[in-house]
Protein backbone atom coordinates (compact mmCIF):
# COMPACT_ATOMS: atom_id res chain seq x y z
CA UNK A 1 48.11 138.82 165.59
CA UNK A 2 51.33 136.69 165.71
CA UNK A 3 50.55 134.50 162.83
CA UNK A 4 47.92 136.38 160.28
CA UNK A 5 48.44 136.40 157.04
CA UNK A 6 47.87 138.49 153.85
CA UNK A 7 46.39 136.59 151.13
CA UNK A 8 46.73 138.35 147.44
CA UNK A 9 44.44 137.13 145.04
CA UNK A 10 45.28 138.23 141.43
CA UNK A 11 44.02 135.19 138.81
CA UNK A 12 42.71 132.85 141.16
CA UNK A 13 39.55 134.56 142.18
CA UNK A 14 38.01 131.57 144.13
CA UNK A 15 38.23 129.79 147.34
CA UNK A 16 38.14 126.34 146.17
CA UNK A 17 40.80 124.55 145.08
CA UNK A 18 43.50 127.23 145.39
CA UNK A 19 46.89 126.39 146.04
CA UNK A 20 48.09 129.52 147.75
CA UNK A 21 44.89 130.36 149.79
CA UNK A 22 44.77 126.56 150.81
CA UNK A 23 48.45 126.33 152.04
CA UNK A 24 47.91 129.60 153.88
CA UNK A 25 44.92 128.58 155.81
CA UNK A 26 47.01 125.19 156.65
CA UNK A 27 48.86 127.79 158.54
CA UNK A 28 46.50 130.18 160.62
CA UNK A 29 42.44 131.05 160.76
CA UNK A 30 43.66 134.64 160.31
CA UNK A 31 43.74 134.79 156.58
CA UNK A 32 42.34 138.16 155.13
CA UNK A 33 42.09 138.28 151.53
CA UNK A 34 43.05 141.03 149.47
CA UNK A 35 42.52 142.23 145.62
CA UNK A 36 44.65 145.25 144.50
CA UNK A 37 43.54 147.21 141.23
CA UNK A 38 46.28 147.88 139.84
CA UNK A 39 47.00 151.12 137.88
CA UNK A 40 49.80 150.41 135.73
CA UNK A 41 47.18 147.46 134.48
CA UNK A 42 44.05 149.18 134.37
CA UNK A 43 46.23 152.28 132.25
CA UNK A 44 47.44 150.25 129.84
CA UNK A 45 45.96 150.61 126.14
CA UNK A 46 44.54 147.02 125.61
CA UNK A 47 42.20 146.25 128.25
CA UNK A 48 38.81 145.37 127.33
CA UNK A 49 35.52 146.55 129.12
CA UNK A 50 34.26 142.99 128.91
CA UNK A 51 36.96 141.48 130.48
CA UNK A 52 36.82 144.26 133.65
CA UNK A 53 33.40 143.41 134.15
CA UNK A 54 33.47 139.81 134.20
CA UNK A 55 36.66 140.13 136.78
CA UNK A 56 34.57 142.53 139.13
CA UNK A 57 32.04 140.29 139.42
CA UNK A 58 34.76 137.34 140.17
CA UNK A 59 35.70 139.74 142.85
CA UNK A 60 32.30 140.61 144.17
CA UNK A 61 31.57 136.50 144.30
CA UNK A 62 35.28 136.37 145.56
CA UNK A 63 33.78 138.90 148.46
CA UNK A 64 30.76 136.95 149.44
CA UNK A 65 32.92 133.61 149.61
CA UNK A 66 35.04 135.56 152.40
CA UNK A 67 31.94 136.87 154.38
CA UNK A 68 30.73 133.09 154.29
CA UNK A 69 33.60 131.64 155.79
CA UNK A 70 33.64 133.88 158.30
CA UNK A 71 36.46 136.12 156.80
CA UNK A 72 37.29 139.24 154.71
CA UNK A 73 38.24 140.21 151.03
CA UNK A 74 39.76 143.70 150.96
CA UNK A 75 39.88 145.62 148.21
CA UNK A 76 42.92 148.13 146.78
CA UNK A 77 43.42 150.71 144.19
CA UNK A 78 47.34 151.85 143.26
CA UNK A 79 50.48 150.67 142.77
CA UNK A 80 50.46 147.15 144.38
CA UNK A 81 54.42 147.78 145.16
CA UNK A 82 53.26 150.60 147.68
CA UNK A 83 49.49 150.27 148.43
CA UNK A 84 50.29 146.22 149.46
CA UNK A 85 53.25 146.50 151.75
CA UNK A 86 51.49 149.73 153.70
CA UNK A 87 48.36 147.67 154.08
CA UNK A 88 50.79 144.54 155.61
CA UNK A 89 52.30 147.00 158.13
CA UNK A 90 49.01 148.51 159.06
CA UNK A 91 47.26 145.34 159.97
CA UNK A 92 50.51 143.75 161.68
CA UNK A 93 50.28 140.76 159.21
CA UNK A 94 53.51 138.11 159.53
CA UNK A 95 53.37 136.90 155.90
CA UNK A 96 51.72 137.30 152.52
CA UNK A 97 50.87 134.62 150.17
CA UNK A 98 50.02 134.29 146.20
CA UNK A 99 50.35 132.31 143.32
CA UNK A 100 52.83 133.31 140.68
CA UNK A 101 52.12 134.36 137.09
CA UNK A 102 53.92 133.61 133.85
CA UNK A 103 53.28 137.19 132.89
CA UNK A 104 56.60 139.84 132.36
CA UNK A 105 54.94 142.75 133.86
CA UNK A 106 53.93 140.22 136.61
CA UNK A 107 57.23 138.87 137.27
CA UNK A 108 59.07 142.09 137.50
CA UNK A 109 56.08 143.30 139.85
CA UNK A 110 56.42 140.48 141.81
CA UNK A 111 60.61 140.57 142.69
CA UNK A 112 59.93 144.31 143.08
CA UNK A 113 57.48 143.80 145.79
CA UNK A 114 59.12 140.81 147.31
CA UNK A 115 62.42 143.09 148.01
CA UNK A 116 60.35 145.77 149.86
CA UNK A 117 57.85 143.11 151.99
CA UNK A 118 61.80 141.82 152.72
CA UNK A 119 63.06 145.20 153.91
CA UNK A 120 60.08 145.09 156.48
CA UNK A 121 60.70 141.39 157.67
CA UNK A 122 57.35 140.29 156.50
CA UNK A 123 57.61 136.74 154.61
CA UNK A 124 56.31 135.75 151.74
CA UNK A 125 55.42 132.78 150.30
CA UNK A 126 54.46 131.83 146.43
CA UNK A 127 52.76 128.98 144.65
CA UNK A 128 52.25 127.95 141.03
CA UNK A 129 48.16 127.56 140.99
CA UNK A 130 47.08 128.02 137.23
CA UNK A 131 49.10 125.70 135.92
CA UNK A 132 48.92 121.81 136.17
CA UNK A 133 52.48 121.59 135.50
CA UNK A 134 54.92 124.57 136.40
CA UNK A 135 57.57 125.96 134.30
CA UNK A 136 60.33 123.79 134.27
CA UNK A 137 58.84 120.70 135.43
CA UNK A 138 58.25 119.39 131.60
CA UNK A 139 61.51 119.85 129.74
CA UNK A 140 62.85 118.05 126.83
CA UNK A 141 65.89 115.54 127.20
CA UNK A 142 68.33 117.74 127.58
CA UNK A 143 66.66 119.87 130.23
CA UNK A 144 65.29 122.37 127.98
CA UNK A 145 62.11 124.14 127.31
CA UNK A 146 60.02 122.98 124.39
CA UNK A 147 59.52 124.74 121.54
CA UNK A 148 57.25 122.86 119.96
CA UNK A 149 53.68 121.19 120.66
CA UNK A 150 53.32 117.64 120.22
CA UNK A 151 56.28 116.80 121.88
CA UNK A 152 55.46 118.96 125.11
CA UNK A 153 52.02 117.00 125.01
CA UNK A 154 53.68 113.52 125.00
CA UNK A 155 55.78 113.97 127.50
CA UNK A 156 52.83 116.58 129.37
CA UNK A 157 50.35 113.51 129.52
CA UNK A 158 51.98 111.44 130.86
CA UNK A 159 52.66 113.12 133.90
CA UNK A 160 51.56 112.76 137.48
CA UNK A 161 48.79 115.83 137.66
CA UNK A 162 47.88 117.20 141.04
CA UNK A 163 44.23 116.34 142.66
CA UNK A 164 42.02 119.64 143.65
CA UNK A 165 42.58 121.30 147.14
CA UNK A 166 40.86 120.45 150.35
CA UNK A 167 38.20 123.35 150.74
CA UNK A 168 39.13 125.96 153.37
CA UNK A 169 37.14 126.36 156.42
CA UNK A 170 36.05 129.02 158.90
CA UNK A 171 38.27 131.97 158.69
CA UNK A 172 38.65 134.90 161.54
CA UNK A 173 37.89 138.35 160.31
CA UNK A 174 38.75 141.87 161.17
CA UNK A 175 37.05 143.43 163.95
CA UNK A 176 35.60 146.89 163.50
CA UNK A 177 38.38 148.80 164.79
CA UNK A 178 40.70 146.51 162.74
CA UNK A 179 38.55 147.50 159.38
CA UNK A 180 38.82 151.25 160.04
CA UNK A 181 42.52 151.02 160.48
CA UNK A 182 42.28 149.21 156.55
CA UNK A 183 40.50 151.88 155.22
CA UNK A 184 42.56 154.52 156.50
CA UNK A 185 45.43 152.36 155.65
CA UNK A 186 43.87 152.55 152.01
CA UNK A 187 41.02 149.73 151.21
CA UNK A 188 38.08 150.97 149.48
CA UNK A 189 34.57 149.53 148.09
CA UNK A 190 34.46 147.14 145.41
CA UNK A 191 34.33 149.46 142.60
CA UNK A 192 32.44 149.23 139.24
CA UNK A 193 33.53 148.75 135.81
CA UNK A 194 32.34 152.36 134.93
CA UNK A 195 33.92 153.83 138.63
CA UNK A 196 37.01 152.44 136.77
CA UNK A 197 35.80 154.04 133.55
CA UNK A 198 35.03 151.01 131.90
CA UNK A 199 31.79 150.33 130.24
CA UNK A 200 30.48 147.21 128.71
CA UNK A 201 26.50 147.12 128.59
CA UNK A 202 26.10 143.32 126.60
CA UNK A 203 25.66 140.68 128.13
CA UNK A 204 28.68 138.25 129.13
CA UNK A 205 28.92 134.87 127.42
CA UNK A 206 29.72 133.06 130.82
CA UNK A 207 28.20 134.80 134.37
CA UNK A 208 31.10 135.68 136.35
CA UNK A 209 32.07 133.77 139.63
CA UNK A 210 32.81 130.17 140.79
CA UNK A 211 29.79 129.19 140.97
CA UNK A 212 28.58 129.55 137.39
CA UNK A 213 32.17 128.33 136.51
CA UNK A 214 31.63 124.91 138.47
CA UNK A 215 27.92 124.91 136.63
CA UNK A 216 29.91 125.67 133.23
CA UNK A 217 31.85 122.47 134.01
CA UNK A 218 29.32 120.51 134.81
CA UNK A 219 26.98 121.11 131.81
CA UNK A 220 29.64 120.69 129.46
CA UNK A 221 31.20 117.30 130.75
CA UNK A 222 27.50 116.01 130.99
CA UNK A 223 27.15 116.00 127.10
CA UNK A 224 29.56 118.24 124.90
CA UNK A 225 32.74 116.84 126.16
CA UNK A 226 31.80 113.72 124.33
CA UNK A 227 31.53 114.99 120.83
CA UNK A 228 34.08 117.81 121.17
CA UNK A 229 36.09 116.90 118.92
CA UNK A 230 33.52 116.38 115.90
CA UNK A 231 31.71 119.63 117.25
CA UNK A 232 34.40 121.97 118.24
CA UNK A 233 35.22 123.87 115.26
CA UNK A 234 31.41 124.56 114.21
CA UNK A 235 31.21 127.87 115.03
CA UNK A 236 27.47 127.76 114.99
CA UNK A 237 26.92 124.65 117.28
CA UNK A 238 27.66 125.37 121.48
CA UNK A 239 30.44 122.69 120.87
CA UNK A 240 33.22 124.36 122.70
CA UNK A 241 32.98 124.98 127.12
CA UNK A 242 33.22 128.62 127.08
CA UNK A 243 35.16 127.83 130.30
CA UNK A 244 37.84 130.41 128.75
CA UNK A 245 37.24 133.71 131.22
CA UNK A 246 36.81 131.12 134.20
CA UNK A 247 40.56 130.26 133.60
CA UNK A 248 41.85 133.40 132.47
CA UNK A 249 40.90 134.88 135.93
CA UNK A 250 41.01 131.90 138.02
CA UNK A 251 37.58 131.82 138.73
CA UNK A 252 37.53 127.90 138.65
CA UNK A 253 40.86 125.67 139.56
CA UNK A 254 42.45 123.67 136.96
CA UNK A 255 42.97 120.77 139.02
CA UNK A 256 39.10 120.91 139.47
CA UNK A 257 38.69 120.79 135.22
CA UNK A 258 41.35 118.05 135.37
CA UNK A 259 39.42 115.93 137.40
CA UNK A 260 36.72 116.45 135.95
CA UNK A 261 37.95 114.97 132.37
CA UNK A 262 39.31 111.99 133.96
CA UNK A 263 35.97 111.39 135.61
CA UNK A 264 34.36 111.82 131.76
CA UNK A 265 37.03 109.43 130.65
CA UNK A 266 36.10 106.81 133.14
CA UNK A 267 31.71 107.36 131.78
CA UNK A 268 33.32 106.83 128.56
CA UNK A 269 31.61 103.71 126.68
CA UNK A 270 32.90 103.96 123.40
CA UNK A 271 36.98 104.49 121.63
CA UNK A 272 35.34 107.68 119.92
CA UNK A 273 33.72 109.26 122.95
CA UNK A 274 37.47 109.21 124.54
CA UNK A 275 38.73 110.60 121.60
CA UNK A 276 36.57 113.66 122.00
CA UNK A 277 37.55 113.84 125.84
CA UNK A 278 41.01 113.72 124.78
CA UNK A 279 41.33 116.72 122.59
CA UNK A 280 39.56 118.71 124.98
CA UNK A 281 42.89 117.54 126.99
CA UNK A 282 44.80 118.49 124.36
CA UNK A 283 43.82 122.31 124.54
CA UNK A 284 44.34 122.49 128.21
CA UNK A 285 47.63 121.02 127.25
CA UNK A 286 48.09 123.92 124.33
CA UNK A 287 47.34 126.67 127.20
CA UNK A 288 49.87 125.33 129.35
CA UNK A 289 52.59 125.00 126.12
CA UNK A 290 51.85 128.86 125.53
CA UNK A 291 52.26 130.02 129.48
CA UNK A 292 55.43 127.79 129.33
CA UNK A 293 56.49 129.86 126.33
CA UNK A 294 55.74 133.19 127.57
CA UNK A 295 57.44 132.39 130.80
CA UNK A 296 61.32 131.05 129.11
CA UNK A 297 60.77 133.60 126.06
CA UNK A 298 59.23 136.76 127.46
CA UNK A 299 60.50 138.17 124.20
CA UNK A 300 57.28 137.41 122.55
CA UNK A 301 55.45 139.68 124.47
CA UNK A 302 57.73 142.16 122.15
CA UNK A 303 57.41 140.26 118.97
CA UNK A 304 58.13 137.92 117.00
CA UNK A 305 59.22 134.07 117.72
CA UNK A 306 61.04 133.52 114.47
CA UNK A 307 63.98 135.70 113.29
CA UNK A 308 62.64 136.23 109.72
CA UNK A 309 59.82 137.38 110.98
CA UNK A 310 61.31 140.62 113.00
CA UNK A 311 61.38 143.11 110.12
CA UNK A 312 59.12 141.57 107.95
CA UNK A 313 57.60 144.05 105.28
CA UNK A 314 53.82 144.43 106.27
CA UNK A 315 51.74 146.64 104.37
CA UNK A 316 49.81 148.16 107.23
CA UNK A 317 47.36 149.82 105.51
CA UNK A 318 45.19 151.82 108.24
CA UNK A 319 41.45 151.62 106.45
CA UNK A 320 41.61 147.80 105.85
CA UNK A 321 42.52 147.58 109.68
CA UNK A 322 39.39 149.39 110.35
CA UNK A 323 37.17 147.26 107.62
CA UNK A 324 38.64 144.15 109.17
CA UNK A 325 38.13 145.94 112.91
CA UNK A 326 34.26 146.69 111.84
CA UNK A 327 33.68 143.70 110.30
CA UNK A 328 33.16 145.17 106.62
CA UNK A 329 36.04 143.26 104.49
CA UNK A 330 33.32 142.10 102.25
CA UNK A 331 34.40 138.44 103.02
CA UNK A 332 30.94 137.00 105.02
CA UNK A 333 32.80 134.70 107.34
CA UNK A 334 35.76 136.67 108.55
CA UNK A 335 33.23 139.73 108.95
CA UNK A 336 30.97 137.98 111.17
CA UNK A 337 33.51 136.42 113.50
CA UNK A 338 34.44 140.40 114.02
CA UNK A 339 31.36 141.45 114.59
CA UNK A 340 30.44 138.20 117.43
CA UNK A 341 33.73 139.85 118.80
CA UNK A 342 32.29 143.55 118.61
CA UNK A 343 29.47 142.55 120.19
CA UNK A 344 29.95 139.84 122.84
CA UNK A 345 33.33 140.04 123.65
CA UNK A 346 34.49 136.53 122.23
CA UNK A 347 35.11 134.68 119.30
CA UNK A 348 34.85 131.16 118.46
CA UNK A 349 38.11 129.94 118.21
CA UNK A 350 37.70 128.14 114.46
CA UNK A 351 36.94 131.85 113.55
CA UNK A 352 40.15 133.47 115.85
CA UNK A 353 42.51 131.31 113.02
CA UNK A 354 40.43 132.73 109.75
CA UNK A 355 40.20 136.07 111.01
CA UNK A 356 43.68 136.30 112.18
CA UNK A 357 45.22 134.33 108.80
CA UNK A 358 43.08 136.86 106.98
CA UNK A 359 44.28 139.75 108.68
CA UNK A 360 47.83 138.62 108.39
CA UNK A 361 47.89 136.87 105.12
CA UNK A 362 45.19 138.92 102.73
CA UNK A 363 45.53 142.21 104.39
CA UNK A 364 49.33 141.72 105.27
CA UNK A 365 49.15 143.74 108.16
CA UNK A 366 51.46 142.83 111.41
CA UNK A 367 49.88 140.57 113.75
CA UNK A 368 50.54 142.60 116.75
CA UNK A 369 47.71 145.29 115.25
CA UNK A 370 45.03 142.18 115.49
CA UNK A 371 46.59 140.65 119.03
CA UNK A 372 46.11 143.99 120.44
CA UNK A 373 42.41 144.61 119.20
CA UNK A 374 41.76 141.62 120.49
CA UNK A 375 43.10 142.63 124.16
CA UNK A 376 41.05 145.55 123.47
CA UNK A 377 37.42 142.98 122.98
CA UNK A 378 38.47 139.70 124.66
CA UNK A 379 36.64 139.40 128.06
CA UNK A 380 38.60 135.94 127.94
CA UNK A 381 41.79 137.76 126.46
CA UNK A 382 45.36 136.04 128.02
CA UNK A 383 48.27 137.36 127.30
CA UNK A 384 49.76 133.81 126.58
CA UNK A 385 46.77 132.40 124.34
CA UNK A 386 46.75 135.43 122.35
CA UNK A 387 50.05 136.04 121.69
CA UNK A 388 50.68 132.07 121.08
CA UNK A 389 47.71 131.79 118.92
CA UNK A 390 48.20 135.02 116.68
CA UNK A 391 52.22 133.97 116.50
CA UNK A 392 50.43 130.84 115.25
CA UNK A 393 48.29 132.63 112.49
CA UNK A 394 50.99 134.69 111.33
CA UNK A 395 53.85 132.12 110.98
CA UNK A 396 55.97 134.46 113.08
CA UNK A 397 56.13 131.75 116.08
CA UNK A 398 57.20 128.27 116.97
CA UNK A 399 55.67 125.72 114.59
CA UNK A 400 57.22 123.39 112.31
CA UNK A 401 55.03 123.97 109.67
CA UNK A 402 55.30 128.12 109.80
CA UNK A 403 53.43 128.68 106.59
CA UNK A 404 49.83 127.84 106.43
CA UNK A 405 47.03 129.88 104.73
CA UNK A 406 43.20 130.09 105.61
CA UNK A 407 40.95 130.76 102.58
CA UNK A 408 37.42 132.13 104.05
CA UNK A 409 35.79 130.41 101.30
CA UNK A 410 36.56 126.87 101.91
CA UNK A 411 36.75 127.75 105.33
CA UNK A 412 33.22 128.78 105.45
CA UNK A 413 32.20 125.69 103.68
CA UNK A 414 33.55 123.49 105.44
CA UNK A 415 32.88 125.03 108.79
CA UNK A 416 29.28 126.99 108.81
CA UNK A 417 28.13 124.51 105.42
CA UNK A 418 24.22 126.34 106.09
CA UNK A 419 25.71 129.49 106.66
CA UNK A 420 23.97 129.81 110.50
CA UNK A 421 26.94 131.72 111.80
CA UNK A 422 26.78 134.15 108.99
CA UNK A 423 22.98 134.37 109.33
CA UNK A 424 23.41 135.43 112.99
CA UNK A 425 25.95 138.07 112.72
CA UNK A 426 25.00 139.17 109.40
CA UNK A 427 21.85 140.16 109.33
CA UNK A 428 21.92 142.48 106.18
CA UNK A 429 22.82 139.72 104.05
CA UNK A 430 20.69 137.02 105.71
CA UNK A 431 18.40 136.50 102.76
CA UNK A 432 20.75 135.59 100.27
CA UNK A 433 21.56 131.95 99.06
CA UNK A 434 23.56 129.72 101.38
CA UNK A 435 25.92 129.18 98.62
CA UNK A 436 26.49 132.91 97.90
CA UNK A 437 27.45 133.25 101.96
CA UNK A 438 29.61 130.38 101.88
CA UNK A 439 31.59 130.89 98.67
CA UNK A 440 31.53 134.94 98.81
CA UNK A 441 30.45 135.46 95.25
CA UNK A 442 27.79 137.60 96.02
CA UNK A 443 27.00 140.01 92.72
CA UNK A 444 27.62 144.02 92.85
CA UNK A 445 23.98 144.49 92.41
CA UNK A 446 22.89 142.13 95.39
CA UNK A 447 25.84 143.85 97.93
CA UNK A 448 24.33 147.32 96.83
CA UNK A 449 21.08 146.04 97.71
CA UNK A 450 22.19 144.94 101.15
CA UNK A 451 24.30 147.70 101.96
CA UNK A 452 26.98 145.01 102.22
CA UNK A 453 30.59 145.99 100.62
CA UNK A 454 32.44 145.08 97.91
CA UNK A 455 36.03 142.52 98.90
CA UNK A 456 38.69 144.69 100.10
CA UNK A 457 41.40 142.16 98.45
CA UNK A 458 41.93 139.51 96.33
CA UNK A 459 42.20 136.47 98.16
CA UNK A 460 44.55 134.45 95.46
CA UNK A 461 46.55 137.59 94.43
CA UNK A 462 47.05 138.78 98.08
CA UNK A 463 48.20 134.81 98.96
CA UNK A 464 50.33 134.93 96.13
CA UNK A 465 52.08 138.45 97.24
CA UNK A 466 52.19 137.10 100.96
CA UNK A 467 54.02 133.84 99.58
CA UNK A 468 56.68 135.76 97.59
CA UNK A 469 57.29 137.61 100.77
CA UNK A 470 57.62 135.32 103.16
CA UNK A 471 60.47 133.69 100.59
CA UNK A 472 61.98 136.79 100.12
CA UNK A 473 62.52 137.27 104.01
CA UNK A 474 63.70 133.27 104.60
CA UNK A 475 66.29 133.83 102.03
């Protein structure tokens, strides 16, 4: 057993193209994989049911990946700090590998378990995997990180980007006596959402796994890449690549996406068609800025980016939280958005900005009530996206144009001109006049009839009142 090692998968649930599990197979056939459920996580006040079932099924694919190659995926419940290291004595492994995380908790949980694996003389190695450029390795002139986007993209582009991993080969499992000694040691079955007491009954947007991941890909680079950018923020239209849980937990590499957006660029056959590929770059560039930011200001896990922001005077009134929760503001397109969350466990992410300017900038409520009920529905929630992209909505983060102000009308009309997104998610108002869902002004009499309620604010007085505030606090 001289040279087997551990192999902790955490948001890289795939074989292919995986930094970590590739390097450690370079090294031995003896690679057992492992997945450890961790408590302190699972505990934790914003964790969606959507999101736990779309990462067990990861893991279950994850499982039959191992048992294909000839190897094992073992499974863990507990602190990782104790469960992990007991497991790694138990099965006489020399080293564990992973790939590192921009997360706080992650980082702390990392250098926590690194010291004990260290008492016990068992190496470990890490990797940066999610990223296509680690922390660090794009920095401004004078060495620092950046704070803002556009410059972190020009200099991001430009950049040499890695190519995916070789795929592993055969791997050597545990033998039956081996695989008692694990579950004595602590592994258990691959546990359901509810087992975890989690339930989510809907339907998932994207199946879970690499394989419809890679599919994901594949149908979206055939024909939506090239009109994502005219397409994208059409909340009706299946302009976007839903691709959003695949990252969050790793299920497909970025390297592999990468690629395959150079390869798109290379069918292009027209300057707009590359356009469209391009912005589609540009996001995967805007997740990247946001992990970069979490990982050199973990303080906006905490709050907010900008110092005027840290004791700004919110009104935080409880039952307009719950009508914008519910989806019952009385404003059509910020109502539906919430529902499409409610119900499916994502939200276009045109309809992310309106709902979370409204939220923010008509209800003047802090941002971290909306970026935690998001945790709380995303089954594509990251703490990096969310954070950056409410910080965004809310002016409370780094942007050098802080204030800017969504109005669901124009919004609407611009974005959903027929009203199909409304339609969908609205049902009760369905049968009114495209204009009336678009602009808002629906009469008393017709939002009686529909059981549909009244606005909860003002837009224009609530804009004004956010405006005076937000000068009141920079001075």
């Amino acid at each position: 057993m001289s040279d087997r090692i551990l192999f902790w998968h955490r948001r890289d649930l795939r074989v292919t193209d995986n930094i970590g599990l590739a390097a450690a197979r370079e090294q031995t056939s003896q690679v057992i994989g492992l997945f450890c459920f961790d408590d302190d996580i699972l505990q934790r006040d914003d964790i969606a049911p959507a999101r736990i079932k779309y990462m067990i099924g990861c893991i279950e694919q994850l499982q039959k990946s191992y048992a294909k190659l000839g190897g094992n995926l073992l499974i863990l419940r507990g602190k990782p700090s104790k469960a992990i290291p007991h497991l790694a004595e138990t099965l006489q492994v020399t080293a564990i590998y992973w790939n590192l995380d921009v997360e706080p908790y992650s980082r702390e949980r990392d250098h926590k378990i690194q010291e004990i694996l260290k008492q016990k003389a068992i190496k470990t190695e890490t990797f940066w995997d999610q990223l296509l450029h680690y922390p660090g390795e794009i920095s401004t002139k004078s060495d620092a990180p950046y704070k803002v986007y556009t410059p972190f993209w020009n200099n991001w582009k430009h950049q040499k980007k890695l190519t995916p991993t070789q795929n592993i080969t055969n791997l050597e499992g545990l033998n039956s006596d081996e695989i008692a000694q694990a579950k004595a040691a602590g592994v258990i079955n691959l546990p359901t959402a509810q087992d975890l007491g989690f339930i989510w009954d809907n339907p998932l947007l994207l199946l879970p796994g690499e394989t419809a991941a890679t599919e994901k890909l594949e149908e979206f680079c055939h024909r939506a890449i090239y009109e994502y950018d005219e397409q994208r923020n059409y909340p009706w239209s299946e302009g976007t690549s839903l691709l959003s849980a695949a990252l969050k937990f790793g299920a497909i590499g970025i390297r592999t996406i990468w690629q395959a957006t150079l390869e798109a660029l290379e069918n292009c056959r027209s300057e707009e068609a590359k356009t469209n590929v391009i912005t589609w770059q540009k996001e995967l560039a805007w997740r990247e800025f946001y992990q970069h930011c979490l990982y050199f200001f973990p303080e906006l896990e905490q709050g907010a980016y900008r110092a005027e922001f840290k004791d700004f005077p919110w009104d935080n009134n409880q039952e307009y939280f719950q009508a914008w929760c519910e989806g019952k503001t009385g404003y059509p397109i910020v109502d539906a958005a919430m529902r499409q969350l409610n119900e499916t466990g994502w939200m276009h992410n045109r309809c992310r900005m309106i709902v979370a300017s409204f939220l923010t900038k008509d209800l003047i409520i802090d941002w971290r009530w909306g970026e935690k009920y998001f945790m709380q529905k995303l089954y594509d929630g990251d703490l990096a996206a969310n954070n950056g992209g409410w910080q965004w909505s809310a002016s409370s983060g780094m942007d050098p144009k802080p204030l800017r102000i969504f109005n669901p009308a124009s919004q609407s009309q611009k974005f959903d001109p027929e009203a199909e997104y409304i339609r969908t998610w609205l049902p009760e108002i369905s049968s009114l006049d495209t204009e009336q869902l678009v602009t808002g002004k629906i009469s008393d009499l017709e939002r009686y009839s529909c059981n549909y309620p009244q606005p909860i604010v003002d837009h224009k007085v609530q804009q004004r009142k956010f405006k005076d505030l937000y000068k009141q606090c920079k001075q």
